[in-house]
PDB file of N, CA and C in Angstrom:
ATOM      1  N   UNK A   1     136.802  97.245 107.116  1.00  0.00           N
ATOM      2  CA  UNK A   1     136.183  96.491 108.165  1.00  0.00           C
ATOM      3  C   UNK A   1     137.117  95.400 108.667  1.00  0.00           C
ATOM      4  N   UNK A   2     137.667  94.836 107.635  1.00  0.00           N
ATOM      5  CA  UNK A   2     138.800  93.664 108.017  1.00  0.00           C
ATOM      6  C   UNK A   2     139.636  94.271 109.255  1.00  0.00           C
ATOM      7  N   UNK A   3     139.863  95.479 109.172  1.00  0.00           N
ATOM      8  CA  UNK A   3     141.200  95.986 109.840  1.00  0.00           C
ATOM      9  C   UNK A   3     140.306  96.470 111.242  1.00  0.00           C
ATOM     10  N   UNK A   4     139.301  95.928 111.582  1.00  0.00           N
ATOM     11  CA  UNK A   4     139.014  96.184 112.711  1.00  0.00           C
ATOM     12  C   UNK A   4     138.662  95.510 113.444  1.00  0.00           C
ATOM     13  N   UNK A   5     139.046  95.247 115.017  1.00  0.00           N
ATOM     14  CA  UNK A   5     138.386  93.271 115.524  1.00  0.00           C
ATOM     15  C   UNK A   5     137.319  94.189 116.378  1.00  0.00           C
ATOM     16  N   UNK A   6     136.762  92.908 116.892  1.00  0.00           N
ATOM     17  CA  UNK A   6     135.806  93.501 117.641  1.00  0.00           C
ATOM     18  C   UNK A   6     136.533  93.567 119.217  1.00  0.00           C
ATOM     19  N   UNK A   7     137.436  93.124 119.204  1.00  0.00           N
ATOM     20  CA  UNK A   7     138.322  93.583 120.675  1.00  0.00           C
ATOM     21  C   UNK A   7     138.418  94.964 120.647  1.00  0.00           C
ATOM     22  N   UNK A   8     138.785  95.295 119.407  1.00  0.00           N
ATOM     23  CA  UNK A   8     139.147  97.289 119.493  1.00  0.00           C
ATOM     24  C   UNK A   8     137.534  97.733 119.259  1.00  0.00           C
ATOM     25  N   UNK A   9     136.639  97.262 118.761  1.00  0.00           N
ATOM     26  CA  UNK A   9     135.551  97.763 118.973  1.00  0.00           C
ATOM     27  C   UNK A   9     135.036  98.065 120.482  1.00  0.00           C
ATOM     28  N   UNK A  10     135.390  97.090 121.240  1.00  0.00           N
ATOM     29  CA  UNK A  10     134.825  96.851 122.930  1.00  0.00           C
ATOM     30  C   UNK A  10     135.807  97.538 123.748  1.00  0.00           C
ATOM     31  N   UNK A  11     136.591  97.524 123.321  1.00  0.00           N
ATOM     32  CA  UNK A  11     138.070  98.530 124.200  1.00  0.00           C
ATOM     33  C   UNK A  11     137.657  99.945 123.869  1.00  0.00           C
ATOM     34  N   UNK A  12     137.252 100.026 122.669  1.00  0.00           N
ATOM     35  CA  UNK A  12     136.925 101.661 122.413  1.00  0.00           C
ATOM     36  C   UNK A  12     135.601 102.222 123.129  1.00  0.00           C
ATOM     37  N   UNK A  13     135.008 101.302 123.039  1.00  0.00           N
ATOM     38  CA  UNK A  13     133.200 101.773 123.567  1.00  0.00           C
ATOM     39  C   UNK A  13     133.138 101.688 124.981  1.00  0.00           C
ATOM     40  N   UNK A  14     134.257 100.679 125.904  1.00  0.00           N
ATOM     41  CA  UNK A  14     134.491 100.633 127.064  1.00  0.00           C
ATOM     42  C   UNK A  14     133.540  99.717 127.599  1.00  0.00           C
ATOM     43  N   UNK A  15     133.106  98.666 127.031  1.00  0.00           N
ATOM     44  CA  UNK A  15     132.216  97.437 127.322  1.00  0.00           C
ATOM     45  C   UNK A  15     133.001  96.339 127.512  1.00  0.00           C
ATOM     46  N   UNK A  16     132.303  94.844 127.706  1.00  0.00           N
ATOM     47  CA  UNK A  16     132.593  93.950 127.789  1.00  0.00           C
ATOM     48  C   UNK A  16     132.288  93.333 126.486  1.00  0.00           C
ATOM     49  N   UNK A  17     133.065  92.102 125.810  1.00  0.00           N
ATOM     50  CA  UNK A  17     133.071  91.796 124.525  1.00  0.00           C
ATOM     51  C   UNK A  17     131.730  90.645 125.085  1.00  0.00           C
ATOM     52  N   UNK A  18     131.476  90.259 125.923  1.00  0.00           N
ATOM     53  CA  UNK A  18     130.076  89.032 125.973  1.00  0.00           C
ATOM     54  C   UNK A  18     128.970  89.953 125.623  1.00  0.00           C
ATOM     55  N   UNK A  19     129.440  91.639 126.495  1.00  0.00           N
ATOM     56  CA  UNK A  19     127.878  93.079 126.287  1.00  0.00           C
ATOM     57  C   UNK A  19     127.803  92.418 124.174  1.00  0.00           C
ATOM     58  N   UNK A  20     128.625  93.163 123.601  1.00  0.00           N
ATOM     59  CA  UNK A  20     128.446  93.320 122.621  1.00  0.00           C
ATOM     60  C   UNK A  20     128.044  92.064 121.667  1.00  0.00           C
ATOM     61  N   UNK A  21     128.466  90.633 121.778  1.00  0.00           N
ATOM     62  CA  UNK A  21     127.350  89.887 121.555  1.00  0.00           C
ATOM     63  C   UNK A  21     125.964  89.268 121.834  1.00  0.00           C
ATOM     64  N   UNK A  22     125.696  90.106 123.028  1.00  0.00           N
ATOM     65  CA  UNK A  22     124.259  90.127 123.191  1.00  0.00           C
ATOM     66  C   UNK A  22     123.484  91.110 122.336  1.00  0.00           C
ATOM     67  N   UNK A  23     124.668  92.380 122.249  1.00  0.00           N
ATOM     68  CA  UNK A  23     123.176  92.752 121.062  1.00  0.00           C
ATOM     69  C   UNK A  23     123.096  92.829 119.526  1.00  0.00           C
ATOM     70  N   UNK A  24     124.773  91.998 119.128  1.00  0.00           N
ATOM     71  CA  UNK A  24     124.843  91.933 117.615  1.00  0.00           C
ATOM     72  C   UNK A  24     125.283  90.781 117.668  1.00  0.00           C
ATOM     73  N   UNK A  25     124.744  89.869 116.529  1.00  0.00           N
ATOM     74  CA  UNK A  25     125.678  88.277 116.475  1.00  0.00           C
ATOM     75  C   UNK A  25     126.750  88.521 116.121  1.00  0.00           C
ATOM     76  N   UNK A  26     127.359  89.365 114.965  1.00  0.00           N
ATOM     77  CA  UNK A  26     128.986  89.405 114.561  1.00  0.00           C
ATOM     78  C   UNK A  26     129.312  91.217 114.250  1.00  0.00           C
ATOM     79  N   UNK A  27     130.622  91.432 113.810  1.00  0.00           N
ATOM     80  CA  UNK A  27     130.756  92.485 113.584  1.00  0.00           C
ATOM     81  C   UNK A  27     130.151  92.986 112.470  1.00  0.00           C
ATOM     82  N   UNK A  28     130.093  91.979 111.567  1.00  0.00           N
ATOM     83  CA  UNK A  28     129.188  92.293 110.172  1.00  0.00           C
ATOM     84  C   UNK A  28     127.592  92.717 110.366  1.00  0.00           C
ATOM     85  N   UNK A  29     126.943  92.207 111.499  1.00  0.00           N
ATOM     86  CA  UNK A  29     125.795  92.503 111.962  1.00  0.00           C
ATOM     87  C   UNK A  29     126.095  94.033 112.306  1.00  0.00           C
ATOM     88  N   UNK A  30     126.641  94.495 113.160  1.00  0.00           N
ATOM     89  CA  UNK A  30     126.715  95.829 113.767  1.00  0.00           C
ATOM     90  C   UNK A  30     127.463  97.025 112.253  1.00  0.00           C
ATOM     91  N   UNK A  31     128.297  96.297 111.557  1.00  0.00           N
ATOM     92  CA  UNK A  31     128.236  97.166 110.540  1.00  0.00           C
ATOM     93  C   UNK A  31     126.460  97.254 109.722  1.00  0.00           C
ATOM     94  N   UNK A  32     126.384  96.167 109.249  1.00  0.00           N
ATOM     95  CA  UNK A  32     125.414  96.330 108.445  1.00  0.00           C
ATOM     96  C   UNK A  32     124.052  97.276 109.338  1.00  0.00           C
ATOM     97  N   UNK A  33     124.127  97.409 110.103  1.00  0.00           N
ATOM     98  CA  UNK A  33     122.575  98.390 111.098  1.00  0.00           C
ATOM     99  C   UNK A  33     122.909  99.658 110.844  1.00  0.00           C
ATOM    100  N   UNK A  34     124.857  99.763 111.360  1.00  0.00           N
ATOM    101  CA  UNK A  34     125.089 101.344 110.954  1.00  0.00           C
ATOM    102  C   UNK A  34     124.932 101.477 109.537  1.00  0.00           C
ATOM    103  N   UNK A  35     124.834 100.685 108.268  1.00  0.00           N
ATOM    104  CA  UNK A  35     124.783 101.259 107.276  1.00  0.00           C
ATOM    105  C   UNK A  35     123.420 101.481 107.001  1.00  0.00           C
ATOM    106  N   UNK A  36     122.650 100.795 107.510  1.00  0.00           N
ATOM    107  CA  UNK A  36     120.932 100.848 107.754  1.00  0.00           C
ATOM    108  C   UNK A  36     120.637 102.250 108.299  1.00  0.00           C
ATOM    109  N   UNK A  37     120.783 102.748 109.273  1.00  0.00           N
ATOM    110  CA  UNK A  37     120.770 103.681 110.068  1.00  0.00           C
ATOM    111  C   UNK A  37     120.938 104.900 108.446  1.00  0.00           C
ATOM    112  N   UNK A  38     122.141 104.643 108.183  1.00  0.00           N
ATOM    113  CA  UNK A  38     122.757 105.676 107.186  1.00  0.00           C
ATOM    114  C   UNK A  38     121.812 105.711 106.386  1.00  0.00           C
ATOM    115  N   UNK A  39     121.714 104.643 105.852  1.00  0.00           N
ATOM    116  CA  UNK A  39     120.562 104.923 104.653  1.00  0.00           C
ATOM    117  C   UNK A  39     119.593 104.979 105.190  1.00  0.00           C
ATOM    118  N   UNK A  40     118.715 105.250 105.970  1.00  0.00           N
ATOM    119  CA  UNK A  40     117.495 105.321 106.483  1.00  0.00           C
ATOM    120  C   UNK A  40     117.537 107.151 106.937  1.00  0.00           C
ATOM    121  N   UNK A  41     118.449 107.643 106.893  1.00  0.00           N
ATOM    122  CA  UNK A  41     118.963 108.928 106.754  1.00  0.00           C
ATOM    123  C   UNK A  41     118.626 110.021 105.569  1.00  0.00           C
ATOM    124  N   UNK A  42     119.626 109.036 104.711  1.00  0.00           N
ATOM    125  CA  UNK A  42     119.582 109.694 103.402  1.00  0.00           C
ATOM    126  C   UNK A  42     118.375 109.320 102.792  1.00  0.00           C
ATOM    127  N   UNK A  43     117.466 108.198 102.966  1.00  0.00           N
ATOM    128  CA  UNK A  43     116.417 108.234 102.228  1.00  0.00           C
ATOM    129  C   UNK A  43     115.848 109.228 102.507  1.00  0.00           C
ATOM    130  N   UNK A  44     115.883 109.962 103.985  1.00  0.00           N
ATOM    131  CA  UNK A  44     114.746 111.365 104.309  1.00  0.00           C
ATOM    132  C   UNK A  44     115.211 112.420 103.028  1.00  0.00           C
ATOM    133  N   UNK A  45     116.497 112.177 102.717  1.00  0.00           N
ATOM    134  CA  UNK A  45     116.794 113.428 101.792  1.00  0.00           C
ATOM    135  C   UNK A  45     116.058 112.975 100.507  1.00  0.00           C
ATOM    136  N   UNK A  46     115.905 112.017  99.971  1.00  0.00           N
ATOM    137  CA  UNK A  46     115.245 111.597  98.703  1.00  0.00           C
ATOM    138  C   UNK A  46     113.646 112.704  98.537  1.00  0.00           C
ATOM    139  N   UNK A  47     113.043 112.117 100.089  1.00  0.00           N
ATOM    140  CA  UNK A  47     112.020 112.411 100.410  1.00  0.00           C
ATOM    141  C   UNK A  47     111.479 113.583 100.266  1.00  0.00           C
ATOM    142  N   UNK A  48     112.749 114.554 100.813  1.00  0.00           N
ATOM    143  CA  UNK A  48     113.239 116.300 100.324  1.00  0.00           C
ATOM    144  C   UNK A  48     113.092 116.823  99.265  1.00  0.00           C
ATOM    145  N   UNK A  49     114.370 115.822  98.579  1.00  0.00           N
ATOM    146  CA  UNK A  49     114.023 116.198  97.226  1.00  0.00           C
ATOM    147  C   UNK A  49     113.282 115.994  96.201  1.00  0.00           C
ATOM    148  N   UNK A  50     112.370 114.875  96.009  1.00  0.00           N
ATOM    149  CA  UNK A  50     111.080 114.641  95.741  1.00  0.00           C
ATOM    150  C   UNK A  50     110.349 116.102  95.924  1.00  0.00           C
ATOM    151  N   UNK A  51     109.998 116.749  96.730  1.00  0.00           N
ATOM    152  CA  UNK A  51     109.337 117.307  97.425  1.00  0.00           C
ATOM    153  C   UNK A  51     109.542 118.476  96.785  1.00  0.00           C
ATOM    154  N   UNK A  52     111.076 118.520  96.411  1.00  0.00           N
ATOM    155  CA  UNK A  52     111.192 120.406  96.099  1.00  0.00           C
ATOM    156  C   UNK A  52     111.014 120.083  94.673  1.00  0.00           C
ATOM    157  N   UNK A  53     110.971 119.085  93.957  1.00  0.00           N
ATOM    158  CA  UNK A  53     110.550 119.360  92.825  1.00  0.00           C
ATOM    159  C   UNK A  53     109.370 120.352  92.273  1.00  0.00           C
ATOM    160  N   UNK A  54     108.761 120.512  91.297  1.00  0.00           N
ATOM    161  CA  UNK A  54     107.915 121.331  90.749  1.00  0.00           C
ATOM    162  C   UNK A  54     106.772 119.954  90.323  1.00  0.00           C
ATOM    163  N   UNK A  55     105.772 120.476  90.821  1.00  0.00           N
ATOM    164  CA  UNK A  55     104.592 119.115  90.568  1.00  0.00           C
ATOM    165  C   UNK A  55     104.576 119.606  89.122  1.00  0.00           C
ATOM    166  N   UNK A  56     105.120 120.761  87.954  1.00  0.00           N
ATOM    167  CA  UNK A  56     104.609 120.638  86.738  1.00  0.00           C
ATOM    168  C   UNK A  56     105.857 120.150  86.030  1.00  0.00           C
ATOM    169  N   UNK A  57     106.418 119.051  86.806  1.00  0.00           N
ATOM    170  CA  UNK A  57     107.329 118.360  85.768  1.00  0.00           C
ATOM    171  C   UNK A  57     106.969 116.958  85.355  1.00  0.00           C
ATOM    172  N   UNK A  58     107.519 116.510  84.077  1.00  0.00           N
ATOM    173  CA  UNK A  58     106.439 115.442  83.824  1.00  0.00           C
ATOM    174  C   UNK A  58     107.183 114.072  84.845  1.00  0.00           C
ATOM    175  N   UNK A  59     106.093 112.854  84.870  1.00  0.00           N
ATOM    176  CA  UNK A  59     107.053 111.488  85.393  1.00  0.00           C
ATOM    177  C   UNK A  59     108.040 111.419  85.045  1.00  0.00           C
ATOM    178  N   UNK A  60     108.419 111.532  83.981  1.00  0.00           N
ATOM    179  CA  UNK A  60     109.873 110.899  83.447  1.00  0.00           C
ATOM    180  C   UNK A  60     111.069 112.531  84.037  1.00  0.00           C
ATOM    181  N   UNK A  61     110.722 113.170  83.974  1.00  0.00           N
ATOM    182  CA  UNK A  61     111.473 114.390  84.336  1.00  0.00           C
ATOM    183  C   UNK A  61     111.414 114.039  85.633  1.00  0.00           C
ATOM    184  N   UNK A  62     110.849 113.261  86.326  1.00  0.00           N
ATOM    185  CA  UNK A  62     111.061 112.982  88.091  1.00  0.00           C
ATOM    186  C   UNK A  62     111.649 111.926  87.981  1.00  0.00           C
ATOM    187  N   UNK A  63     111.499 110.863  87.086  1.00  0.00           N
ATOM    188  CA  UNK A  63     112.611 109.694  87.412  1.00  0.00           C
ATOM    189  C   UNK A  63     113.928 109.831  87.143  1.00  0.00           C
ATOM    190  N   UNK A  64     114.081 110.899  85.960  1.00  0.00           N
ATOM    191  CA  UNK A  64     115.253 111.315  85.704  1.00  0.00           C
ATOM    192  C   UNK A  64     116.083 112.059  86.926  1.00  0.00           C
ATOM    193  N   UNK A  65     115.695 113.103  87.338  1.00  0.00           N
ATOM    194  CA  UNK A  65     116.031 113.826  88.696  1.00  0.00           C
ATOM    195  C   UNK A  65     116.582 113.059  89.249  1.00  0.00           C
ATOM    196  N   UNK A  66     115.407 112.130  89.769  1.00  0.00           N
ATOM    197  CA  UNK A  66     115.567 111.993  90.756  1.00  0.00           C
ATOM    198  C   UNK A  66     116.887 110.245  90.915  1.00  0.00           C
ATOM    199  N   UNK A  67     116.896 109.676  89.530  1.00  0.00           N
ATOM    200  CA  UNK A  67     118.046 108.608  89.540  1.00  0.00           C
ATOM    201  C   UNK A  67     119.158 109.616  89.314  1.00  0.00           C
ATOM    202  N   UNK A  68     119.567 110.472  88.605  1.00  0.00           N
ATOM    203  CA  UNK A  68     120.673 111.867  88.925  1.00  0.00           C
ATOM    204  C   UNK A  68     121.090 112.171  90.480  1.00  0.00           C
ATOM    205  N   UNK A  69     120.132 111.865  91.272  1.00  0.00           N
ATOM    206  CA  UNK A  69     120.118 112.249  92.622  1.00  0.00           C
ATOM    207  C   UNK A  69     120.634 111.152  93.280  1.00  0.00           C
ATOM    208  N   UNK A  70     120.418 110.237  93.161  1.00  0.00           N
ATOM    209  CA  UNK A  70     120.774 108.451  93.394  1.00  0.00           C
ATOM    210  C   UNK A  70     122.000 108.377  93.097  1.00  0.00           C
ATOM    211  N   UNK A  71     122.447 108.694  91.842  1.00  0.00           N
ATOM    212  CA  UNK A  71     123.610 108.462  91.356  1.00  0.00           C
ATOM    213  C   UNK A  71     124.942 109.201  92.639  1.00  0.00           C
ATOM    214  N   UNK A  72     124.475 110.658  92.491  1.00  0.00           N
ATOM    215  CA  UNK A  72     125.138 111.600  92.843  1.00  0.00           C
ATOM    216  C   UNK A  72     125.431 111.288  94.595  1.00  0.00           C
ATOM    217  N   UNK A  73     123.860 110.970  95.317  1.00  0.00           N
ATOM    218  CA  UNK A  73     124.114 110.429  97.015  1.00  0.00           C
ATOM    219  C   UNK A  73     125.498 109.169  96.931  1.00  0.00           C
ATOM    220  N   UNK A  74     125.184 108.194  95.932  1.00  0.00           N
ATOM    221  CA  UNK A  74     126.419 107.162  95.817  1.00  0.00           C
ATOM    222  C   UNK A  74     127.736 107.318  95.313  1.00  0.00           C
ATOM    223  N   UNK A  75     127.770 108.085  94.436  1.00  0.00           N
ATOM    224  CA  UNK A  75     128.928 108.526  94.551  1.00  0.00           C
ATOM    225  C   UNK A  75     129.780 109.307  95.611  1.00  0.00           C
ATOM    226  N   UNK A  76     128.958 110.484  95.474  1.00  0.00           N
ATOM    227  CA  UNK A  76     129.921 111.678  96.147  1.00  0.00           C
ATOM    228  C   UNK A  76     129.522 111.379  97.989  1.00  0.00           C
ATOM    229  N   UNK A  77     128.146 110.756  98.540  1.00  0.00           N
ATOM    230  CA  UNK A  77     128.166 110.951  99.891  1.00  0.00           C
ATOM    231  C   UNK A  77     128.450 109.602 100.117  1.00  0.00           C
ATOM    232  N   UNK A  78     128.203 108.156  99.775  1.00  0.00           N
ATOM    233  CA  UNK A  78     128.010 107.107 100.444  1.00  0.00           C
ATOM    234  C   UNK A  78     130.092 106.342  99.731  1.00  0.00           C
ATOM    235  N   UNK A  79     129.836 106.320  98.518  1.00  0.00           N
ATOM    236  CA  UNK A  79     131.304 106.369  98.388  1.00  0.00           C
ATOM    237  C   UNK A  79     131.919 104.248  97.837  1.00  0.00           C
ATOM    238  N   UNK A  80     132.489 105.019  96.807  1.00  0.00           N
ATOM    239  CA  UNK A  80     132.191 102.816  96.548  1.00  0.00           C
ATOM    240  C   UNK A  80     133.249 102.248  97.470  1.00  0.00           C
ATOM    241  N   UNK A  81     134.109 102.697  98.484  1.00  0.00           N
ATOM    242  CA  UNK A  81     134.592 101.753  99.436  1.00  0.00           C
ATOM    243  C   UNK A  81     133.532 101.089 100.538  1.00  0.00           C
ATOM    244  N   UNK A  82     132.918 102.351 100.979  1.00  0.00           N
ATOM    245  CA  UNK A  82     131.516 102.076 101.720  1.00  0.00           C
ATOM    246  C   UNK A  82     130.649 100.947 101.300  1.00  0.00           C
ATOM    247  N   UNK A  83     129.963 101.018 100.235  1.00  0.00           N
ATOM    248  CA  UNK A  83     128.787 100.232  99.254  1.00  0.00           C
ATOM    249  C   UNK A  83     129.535  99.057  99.439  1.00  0.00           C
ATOM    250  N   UNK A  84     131.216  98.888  99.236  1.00  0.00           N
ATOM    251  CA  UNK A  84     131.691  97.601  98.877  1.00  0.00           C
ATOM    252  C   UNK A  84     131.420  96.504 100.387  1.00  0.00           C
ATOM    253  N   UNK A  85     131.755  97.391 101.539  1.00  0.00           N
ATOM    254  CA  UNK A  85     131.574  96.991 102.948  1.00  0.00           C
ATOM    255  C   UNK A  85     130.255  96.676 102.897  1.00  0.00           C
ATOM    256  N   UNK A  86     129.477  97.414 102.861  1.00  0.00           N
ATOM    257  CA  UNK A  86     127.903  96.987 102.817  1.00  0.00           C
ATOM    258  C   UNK A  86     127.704  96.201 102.372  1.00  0.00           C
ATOM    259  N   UNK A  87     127.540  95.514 100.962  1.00  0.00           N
ATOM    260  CA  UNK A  87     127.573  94.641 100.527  1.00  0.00           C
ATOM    261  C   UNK A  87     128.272  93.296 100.287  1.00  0.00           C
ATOM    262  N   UNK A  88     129.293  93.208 101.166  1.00  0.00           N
ATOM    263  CA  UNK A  88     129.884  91.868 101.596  1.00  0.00           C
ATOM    264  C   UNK A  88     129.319  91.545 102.969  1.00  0.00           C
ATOM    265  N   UNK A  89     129.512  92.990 103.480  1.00  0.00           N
ATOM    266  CA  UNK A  89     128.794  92.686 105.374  1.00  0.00           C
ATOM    267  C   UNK A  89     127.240  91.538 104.761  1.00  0.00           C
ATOM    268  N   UNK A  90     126.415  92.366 104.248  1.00  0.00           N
ATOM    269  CA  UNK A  90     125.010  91.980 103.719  1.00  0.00           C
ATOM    270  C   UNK A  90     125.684  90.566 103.056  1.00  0.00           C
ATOM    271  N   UNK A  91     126.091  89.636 101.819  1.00  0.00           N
ATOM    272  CA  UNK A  91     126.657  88.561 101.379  1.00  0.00           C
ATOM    273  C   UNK A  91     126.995  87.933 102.970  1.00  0.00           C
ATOM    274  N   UNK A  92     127.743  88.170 103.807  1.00  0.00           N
ATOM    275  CA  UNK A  92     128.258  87.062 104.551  1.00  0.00           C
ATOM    276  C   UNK A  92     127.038  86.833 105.356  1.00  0.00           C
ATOM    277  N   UNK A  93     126.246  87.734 105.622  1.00  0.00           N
ATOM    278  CA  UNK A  93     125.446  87.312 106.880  1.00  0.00           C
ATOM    279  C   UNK A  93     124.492  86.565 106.113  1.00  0.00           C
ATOM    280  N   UNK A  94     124.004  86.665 104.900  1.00  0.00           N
ATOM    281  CA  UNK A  94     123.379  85.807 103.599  1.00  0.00           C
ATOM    282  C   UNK A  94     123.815  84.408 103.673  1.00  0.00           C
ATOM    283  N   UNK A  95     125.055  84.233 103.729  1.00  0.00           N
ATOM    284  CA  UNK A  95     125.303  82.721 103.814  1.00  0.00           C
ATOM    285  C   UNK A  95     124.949  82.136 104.944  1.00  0.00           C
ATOM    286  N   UNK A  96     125.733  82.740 105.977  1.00  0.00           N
ATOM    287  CA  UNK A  96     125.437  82.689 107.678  1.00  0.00           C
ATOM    288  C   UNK A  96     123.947  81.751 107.660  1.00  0.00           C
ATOM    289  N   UNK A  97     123.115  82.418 106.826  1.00  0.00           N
ATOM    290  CA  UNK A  97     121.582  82.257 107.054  1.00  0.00           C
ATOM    291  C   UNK A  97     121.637  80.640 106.676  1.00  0.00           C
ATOM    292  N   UNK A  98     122.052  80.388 105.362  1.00  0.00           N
ATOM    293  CA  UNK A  98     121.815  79.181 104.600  1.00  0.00           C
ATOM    294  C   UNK A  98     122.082  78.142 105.784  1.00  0.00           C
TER     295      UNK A  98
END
């Protein structure tokens, strides 16, 4: 995220840089929605897979699954460079607030 200003954000999208703070306060704002967006995605897959389970498995055989499944979306699809962005984007705009 560092390595990107929001000048090359507005040069790329072909806007004006005043457009783009009208509809995000900082770049950390507009990251953090796309990562919202993302996960608001992948939760449908949770939802999926919940679903294809077998109702004759017990609770704990679904929490198990299904944190296996958690594990596996963060690792292999979301990715800890990602999570790390997310979670500083999310920290700075946290202070921002204070």
């Amino acid at each position: 995220m560092d390595d990107v200003s929001v000048d090359s954000i507005v040069k790329k999208a072909g806007v004006a840089k005043g457009s783009f703070y009208v509809h995000y306060e900082s770049k950390a704002a507009l990251v953090s929605i796309l990562f919202k967006d993302y996960v608001d995605e992948i939760d449908m897959d949770y939802k999926t897979y919940l679903e294809s389970i077998s109702k004759d498995r017990s609770a704990l055989d679904i929490i198990v699954l299904l944190t296996e499944k958690i594990a596996d979306i963060l690792v292999n699809k979301i990715g800890h460079d990602s999570m790390k962005r997310l979670y500083k984007s999310q920290s700075i705009r946290q202070v921002s607030y204070i």
